[in-house]
Protein backbone atom coordinates (compact mmCIF):
# COMPACT_ATOMS: atom_id res chain seq x y z
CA UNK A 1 39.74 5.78 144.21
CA UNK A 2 39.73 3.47 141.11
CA UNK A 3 37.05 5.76 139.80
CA UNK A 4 37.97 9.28 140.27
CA UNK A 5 41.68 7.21 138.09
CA UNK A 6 39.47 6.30 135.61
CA UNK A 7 37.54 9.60 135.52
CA UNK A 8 41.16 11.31 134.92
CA UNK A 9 42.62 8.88 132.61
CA UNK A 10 39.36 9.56 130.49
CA UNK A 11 39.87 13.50 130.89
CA UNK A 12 43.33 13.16 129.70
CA UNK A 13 42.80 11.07 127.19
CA UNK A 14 39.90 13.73 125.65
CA UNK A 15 42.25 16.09 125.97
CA UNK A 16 45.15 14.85 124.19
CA UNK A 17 42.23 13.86 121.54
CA UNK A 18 41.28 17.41 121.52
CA UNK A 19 44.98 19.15 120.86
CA UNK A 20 45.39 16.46 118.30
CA UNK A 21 42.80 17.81 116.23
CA UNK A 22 43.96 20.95 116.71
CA UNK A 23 44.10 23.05 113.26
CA UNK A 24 47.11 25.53 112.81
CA UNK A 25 46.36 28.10 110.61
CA UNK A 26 48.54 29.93 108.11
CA UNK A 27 48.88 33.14 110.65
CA UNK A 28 50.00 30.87 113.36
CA UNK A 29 52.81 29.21 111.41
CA UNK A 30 54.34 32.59 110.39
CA UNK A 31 54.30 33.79 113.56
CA UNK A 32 56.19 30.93 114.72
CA UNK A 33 58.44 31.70 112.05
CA UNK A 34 59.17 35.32 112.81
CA UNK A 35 59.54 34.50 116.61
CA UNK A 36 62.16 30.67 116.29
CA UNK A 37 63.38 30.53 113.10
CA UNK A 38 66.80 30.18 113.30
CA UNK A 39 67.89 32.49 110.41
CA UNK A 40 66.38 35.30 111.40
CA UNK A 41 67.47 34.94 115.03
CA UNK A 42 71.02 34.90 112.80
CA UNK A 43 70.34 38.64 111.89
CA UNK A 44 69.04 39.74 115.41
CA UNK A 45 72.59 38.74 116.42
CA UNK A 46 74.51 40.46 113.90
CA UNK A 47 72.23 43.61 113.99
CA UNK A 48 73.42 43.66 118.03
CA UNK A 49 76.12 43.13 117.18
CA UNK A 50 76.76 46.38 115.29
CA UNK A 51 74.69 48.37 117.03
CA UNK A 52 76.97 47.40 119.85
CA UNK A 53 80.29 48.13 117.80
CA UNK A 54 79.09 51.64 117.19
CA UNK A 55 78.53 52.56 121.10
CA UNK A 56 82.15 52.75 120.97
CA UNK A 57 83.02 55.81 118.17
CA UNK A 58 83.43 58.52 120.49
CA UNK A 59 86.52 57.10 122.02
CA UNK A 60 89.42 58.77 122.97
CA UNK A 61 92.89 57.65 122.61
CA UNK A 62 94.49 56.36 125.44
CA UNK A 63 97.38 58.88 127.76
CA UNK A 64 100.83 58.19 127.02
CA UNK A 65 103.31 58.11 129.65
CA UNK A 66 106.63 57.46 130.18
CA UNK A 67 109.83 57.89 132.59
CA UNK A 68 113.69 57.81 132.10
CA UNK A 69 116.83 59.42 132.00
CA UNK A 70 117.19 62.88 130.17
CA UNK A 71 120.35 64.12 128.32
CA UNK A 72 122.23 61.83 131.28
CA UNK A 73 126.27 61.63 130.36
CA UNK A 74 127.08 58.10 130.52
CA UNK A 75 129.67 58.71 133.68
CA UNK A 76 128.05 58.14 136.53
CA UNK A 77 130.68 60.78 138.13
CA UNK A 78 129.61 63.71 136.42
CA UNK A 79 125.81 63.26 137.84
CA UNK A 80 127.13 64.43 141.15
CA UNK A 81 127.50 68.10 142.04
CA UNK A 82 131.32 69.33 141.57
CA UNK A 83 133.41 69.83 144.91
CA UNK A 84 133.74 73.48 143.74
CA UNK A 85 129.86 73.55 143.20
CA UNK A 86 129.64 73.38 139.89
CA UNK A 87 126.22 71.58 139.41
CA UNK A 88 125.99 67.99 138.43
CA UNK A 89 124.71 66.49 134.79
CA UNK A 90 121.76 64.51 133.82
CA UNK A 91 118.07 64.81 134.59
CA UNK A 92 115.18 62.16 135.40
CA UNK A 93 111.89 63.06 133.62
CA UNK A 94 108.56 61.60 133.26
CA UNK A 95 106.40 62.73 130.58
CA UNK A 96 102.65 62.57 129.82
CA UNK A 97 100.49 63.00 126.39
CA UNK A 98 97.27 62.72 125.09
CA UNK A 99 95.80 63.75 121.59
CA UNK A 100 92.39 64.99 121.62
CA UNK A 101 89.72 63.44 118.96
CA UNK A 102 87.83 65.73 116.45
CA UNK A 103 84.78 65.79 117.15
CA UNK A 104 83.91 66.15 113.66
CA UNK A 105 85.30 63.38 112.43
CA UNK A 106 84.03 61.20 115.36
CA UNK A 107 80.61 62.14 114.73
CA UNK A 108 80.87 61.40 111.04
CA UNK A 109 82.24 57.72 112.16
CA UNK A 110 79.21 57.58 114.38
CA UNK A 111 76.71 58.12 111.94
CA UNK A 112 77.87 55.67 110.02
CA UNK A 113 78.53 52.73 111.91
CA UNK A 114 74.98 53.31 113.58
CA UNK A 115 73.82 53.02 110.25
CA UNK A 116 75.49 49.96 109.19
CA UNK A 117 72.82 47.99 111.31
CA UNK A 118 69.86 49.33 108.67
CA UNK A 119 71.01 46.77 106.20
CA UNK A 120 71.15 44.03 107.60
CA UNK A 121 67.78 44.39 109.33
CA UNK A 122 66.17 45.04 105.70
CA UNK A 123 68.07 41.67 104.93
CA UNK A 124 66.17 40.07 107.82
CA UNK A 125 62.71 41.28 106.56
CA UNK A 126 64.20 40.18 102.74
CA UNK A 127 64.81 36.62 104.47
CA UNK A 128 61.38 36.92 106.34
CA UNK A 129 59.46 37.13 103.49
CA UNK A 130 61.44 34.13 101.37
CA UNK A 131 60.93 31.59 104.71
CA UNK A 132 56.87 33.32 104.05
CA UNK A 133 56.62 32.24 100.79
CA UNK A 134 58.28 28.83 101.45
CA UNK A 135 55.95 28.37 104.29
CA UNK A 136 52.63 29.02 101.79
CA UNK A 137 53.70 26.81 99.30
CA UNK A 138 54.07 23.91 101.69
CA UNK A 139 50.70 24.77 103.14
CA UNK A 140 49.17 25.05 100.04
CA UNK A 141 50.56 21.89 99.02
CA UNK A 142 48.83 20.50 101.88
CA UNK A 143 45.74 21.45 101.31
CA UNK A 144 45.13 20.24 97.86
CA UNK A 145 46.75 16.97 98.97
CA UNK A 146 43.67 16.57 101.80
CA UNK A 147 41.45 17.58 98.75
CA UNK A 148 42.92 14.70 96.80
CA UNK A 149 42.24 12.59 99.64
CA UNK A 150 38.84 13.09 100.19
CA UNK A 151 38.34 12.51 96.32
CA UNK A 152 40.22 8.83 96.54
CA UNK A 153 38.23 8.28 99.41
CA UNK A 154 35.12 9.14 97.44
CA UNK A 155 36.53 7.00 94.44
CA UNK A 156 37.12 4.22 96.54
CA UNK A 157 33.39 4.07 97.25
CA UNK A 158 32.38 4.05 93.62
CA UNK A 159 34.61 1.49 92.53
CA UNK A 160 33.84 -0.56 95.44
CA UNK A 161 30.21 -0.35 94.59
CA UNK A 162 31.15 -0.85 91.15
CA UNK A 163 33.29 -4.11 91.70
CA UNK A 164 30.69 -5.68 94.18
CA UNK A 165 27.88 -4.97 91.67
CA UNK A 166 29.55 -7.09 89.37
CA UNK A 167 31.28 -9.68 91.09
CA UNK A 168 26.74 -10.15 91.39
CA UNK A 169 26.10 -10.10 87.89
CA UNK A 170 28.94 -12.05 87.10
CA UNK A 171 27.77 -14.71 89.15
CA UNK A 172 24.25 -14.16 87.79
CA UNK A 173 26.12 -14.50 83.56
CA UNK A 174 24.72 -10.88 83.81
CA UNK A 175 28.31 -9.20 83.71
CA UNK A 176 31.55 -9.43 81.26
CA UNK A 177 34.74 -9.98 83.47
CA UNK A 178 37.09 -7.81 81.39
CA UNK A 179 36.37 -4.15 83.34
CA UNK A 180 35.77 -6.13 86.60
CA UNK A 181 39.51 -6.14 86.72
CA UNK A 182 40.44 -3.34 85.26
CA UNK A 183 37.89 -1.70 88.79
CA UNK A 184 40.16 -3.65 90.27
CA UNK A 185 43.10 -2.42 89.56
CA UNK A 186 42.08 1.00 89.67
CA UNK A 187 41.51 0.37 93.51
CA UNK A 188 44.72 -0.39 93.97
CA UNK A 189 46.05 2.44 92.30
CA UNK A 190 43.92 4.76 94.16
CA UNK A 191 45.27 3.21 97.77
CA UNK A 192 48.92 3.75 96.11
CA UNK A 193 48.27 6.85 95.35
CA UNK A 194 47.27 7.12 98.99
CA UNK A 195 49.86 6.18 100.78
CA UNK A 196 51.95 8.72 98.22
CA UNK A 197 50.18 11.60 99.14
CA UNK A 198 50.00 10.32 103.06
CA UNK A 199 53.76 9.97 102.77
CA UNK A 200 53.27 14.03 100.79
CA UNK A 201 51.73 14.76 104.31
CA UNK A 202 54.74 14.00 106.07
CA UNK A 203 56.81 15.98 104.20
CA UNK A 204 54.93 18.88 104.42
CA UNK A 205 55.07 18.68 107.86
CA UNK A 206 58.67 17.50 108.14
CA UNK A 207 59.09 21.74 106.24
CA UNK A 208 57.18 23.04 108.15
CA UNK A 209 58.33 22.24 111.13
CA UNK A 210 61.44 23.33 110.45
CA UNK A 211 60.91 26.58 108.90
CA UNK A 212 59.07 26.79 112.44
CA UNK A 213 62.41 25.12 114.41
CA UNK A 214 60.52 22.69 115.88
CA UNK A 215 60.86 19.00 116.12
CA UNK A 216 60.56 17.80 113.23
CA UNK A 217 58.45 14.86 113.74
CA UNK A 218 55.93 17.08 115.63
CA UNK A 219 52.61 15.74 114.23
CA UNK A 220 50.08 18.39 113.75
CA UNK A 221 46.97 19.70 110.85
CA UNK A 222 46.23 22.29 109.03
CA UNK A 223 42.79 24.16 108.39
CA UNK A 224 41.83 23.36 104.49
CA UNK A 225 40.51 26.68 104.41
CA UNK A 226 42.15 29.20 101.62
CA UNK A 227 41.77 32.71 99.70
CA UNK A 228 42.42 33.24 96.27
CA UNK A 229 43.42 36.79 95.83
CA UNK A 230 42.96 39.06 92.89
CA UNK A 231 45.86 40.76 91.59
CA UNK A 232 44.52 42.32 87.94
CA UNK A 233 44.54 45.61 89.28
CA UNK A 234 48.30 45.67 91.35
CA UNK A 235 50.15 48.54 90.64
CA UNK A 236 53.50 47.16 89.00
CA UNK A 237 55.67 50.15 88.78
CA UNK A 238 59.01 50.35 89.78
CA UNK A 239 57.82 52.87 92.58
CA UNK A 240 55.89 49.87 94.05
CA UNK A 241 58.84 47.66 93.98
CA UNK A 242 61.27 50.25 95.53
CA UNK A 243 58.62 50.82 98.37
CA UNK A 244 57.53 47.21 99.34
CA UNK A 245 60.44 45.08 98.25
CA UNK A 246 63.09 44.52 101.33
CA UNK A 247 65.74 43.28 99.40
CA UNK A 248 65.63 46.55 96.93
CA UNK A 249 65.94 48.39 100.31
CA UNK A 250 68.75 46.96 101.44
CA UNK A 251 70.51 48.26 98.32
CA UNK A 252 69.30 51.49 99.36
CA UNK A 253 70.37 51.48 102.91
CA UNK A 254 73.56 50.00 101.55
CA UNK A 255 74.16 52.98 99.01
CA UNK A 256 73.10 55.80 102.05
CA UNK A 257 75.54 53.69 104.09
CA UNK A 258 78.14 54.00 101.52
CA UNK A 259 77.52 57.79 101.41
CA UNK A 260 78.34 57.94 105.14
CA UNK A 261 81.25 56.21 104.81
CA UNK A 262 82.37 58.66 102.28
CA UNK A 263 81.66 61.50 104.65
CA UNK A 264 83.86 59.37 107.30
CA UNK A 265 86.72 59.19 105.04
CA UNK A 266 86.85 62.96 104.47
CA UNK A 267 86.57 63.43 108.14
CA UNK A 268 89.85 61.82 108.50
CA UNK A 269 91.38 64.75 107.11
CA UNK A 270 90.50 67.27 109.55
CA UNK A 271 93.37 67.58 112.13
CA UNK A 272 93.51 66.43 115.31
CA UNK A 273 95.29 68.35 118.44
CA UNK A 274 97.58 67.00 121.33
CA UNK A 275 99.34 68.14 124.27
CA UNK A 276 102.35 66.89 126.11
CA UNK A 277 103.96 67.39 129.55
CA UNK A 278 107.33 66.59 130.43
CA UNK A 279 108.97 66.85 133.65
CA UNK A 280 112.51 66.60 134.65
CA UNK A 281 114.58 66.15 138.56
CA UNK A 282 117.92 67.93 137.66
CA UNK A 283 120.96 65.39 139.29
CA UNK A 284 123.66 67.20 141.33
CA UNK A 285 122.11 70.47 142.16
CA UNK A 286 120.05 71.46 139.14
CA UNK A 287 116.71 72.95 139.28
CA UNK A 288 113.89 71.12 138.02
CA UNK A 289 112.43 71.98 135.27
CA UNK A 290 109.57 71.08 133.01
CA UNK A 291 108.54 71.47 129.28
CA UNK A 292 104.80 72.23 127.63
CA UNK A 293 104.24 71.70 124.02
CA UNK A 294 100.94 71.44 121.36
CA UNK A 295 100.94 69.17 118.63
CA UNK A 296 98.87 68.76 115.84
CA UNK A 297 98.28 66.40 113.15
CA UNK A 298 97.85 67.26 109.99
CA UNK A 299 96.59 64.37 108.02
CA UNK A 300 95.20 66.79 104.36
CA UNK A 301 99.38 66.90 103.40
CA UNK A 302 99.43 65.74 99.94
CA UNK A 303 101.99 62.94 100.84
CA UNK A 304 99.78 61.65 103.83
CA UNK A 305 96.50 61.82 102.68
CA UNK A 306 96.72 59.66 99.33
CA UNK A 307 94.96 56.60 101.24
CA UNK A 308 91.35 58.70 102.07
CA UNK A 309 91.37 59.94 98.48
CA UNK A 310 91.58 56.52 97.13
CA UNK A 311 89.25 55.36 99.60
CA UNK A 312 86.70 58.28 98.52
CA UNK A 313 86.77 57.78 95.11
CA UNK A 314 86.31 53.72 95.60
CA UNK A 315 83.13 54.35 97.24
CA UNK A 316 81.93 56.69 94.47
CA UNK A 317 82.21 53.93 92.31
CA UNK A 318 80.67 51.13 94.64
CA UNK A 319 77.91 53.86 95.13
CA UNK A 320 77.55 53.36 91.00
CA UNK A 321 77.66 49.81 90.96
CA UNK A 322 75.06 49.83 94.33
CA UNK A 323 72.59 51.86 91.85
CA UNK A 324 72.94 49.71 88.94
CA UNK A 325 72.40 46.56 91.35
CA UNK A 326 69.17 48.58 92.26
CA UNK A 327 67.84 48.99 88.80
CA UNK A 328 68.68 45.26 87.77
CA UNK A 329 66.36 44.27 90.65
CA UNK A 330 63.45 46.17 90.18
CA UNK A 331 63.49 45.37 86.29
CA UNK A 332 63.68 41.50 87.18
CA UNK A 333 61.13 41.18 89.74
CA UNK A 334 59.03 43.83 87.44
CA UNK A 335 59.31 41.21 84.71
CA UNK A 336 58.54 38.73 86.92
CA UNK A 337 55.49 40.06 88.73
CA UNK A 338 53.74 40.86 84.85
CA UNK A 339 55.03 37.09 83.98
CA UNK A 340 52.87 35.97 86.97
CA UNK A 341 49.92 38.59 86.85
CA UNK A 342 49.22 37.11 83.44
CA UNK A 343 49.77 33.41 84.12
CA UNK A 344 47.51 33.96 87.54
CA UNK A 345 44.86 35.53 84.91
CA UNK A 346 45.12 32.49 82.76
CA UNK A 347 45.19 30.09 85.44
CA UNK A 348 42.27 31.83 87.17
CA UNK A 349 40.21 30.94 83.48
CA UNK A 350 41.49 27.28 83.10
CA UNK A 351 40.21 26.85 86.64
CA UNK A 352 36.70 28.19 85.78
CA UNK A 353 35.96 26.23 82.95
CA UNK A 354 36.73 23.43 85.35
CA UNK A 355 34.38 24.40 87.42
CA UNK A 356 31.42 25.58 85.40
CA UNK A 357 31.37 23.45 82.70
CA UNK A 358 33.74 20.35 82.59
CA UNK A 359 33.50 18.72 85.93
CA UNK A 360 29.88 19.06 86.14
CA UNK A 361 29.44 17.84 82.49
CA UNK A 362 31.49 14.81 83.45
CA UNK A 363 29.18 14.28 86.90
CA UNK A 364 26.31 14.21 84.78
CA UNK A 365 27.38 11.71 82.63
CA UNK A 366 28.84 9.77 85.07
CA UNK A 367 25.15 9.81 87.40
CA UNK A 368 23.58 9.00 84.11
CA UNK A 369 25.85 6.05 83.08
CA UNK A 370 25.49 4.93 86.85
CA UNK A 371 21.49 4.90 86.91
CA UNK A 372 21.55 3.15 83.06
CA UNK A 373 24.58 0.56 84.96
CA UNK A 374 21.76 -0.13 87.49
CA UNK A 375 19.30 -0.64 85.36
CA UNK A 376 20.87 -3.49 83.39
CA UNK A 377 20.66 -0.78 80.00
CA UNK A 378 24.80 -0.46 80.30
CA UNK A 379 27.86 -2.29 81.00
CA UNK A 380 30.21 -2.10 83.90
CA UNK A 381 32.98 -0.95 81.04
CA UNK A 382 30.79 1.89 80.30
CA UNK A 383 30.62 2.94 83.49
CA UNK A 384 34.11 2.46 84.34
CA UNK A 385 35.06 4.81 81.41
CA UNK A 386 33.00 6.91 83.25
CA UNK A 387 34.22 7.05 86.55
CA UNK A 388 38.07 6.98 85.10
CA UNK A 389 37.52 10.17 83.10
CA UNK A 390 35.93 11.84 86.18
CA UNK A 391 38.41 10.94 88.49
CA UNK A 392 41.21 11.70 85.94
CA UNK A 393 39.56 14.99 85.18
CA UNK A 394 38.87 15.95 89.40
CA UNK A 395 42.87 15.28 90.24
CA UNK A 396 43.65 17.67 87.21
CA UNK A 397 41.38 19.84 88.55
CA UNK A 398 43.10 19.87 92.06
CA UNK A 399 46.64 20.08 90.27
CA UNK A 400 45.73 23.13 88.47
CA UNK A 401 44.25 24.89 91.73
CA UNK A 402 47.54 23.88 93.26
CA UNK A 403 49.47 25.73 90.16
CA UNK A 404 47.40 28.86 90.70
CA UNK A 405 48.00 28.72 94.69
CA UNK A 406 51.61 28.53 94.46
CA UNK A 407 51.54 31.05 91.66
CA UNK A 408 49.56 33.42 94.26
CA UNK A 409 52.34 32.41 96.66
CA UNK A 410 55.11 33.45 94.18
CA UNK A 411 53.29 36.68 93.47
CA UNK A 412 53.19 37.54 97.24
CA UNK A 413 56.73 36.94 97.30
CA UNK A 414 57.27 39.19 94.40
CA UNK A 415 55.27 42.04 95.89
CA UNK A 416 56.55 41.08 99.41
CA UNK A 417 52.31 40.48 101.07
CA UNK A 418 51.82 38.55 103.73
């Protein structure tokens, strides 16, 4: 019994090992987004809730109807029927109406509150895409800050080496004491450093977390694994920006909305017909009797229908102002996506000569200044000069592949890419 416990305990404990080292990937955070973030579950509700508003349009309005006294002389004497026959006075009559909708106008009303929806779901995939972008810069962020990890902990080797080697020549009168300390202190700048960036960690996951509505202490990785994408061939035309960019559709939803609203208002206009019943018990003798009549409303009269002509020609304008709002957007994010094409471009170049020519160059030197340190030909402050330059030069490095990533970020944004 103790051993199958054991057996399970062990299981368990491999287990909760093995979700621990679990890796979420980019993908997997955004879908976490799209299905529990709390904002967009904000527009699912509001969406609903006009869709459901608009199941009501073709409503009719409710009967009228009503009971009392007609043309009654206020002497209760003269209701009766007259001792020589003469009849009595007064009648009792109920009454019933209803007006009957245009259909016309209710299916105008319909179209547009069915279409007031369509904007505010744009707005969700406009707020989809910002919670996106937030999400890649935060994982980004991350992944350079593991990067700059794994070089500390790389660093920290050296110097150790370094400080060891001459804390032995020291001893030996081989060794000046001046850049033991200053190895020194460089190791404890690097494990300051250290617990910064671990501390970084934490707040990237602290975002994350709650761009994902989860706990927010949740403890979880990330795979270090990452794409840089070319964009010196996007297509930056307005066309592309009126086609991809939610936010520029919601302006256009907004103005087609505002067009159906117009065609609402003029629908009010067109006249709507009634009918009303009235029946009536004759007091004293008299016969009952009953009355029919039509009505019609006539809402185009020149004294009633000042309100839907103002209303009409304030949507004209807002349909104006709604196009202008259009055209400032797609200018800005044009500027803005050439502003970022180029400093991608330039970024992209930077980052290369990193690569190709200045961190190896300063490897090199570094190896060589290491292999003349251990053969007694140079001093420990040569070789710290060395290893500082490197190490200054790899975390610039890292910072200015974490400019371009958020950059590419920014861009994605821009041209709304997952």
């Amino acid at each position: 019994m103790k051993n199958s416990f054991s057996i399970t305990a062990v299981l368990l404990l491999l287990s909760c090992k093995a979700l621990a080292q679990d890796k979420v990937t980019l993908e997997v955070i955004f879908q976490q987004i799209q299905k529990d973030n709390p904002g967009l579950k904000m527009y699912d509700a509001e969406i609903r809730s006009q869709d459901e508003a608009a199941k009501g349009v073709h409503n009719w309005e409710p009967p009228e109807i009503g009971g009392g006294l007609w043309m009654t002389p206020y002497n209760p004497a003269l209701w009766k029927k007259g001792q020589d026959g003469t009849p009595g006075m007064g009648q009792f009559m109920i009454s019933a109406q209803q007006m009957f909708p245009n259909k016309r106008k209710q299916d105008a009303e319909a179209k547009y509150m069915e279409a007031v929806s369509s904007v505010d779901a744009e707005k969700k995939k406009a707020s989809l895409n910002e919670l996106y972008a937030m999400a890649k810069k935060n994982y980004y962020q991350w992944i350079i800050i593991k990067k700059k990890l794994s070089v500390i902990d790389q660093n920290e080797k050296l110097l150790n080496f370094m400080i060891q080697n001459a804390e032995i020549r020291y001893k030996n009168g081989l060794e000046k004491i001046g850049a033991y300390y200053k190895a020194k202190a460089a190791l404890g700048n690097l494990q300051n450093t250290r617990l910064v960036l671990e501390n970084d960690i934490k707040q990237k996951q602290v975002a994350l977390n709650t761009l994902m509505n989860r706990d927010k202490l949740t403890v979880f990785d990330i795979d270090t694994i990452y794409q840089v994408n070319d964009y010196a061939a996007a297509q930056l035309d307005s066309t592309t920006f009126i086609n991809s960019r939610s936010d520029i559709k919601a302006v256009e939803k907004d103005i087609q909305l505002t067009y159906l609203q117009q065609s609402a208002e003029r629908a009010k206009l067109k006249p709507e017909f009634g009918v009303s019943y009235n029946h009536m018990f004759g007091f004293g003798g008299q016969p009952m009797q009953y009355s029919l009549m039509g009505t019609v409303k006539i809402p185009m009269a020149k004294w009633s229908s000042k309100t839907v002509n103002a209303n009409v020609e304030s949507l004209k304008w807002k349909v104006s102002s709604l196009n202008q709002q259009r055209q400032m957007m797609v200018n800005d994010v044009s500027g803005a996506a050439y502003n970022m094409k180029n400093e991608i471009a330039l970024k992209k170049k930077q980052i290369k000569l990193f690569d190709e020519n200045i961190i190896p160059a300063l490897k090199r030197n570094f190896q060589v200044m290491q292999l003349a340190y251990e053969q007694n030909t140079e001093q420990l402050f040569t070789l710290y000069d060395a290893w500082e330059t490197l190490n200054m030069t790899q975390l610039e490095y890292l910072e200015q592949l974490q400019q371009l990533l958020l950059m590419q970020a920014e861009m994605e944004r821009i041209l709304e890419i997952q």
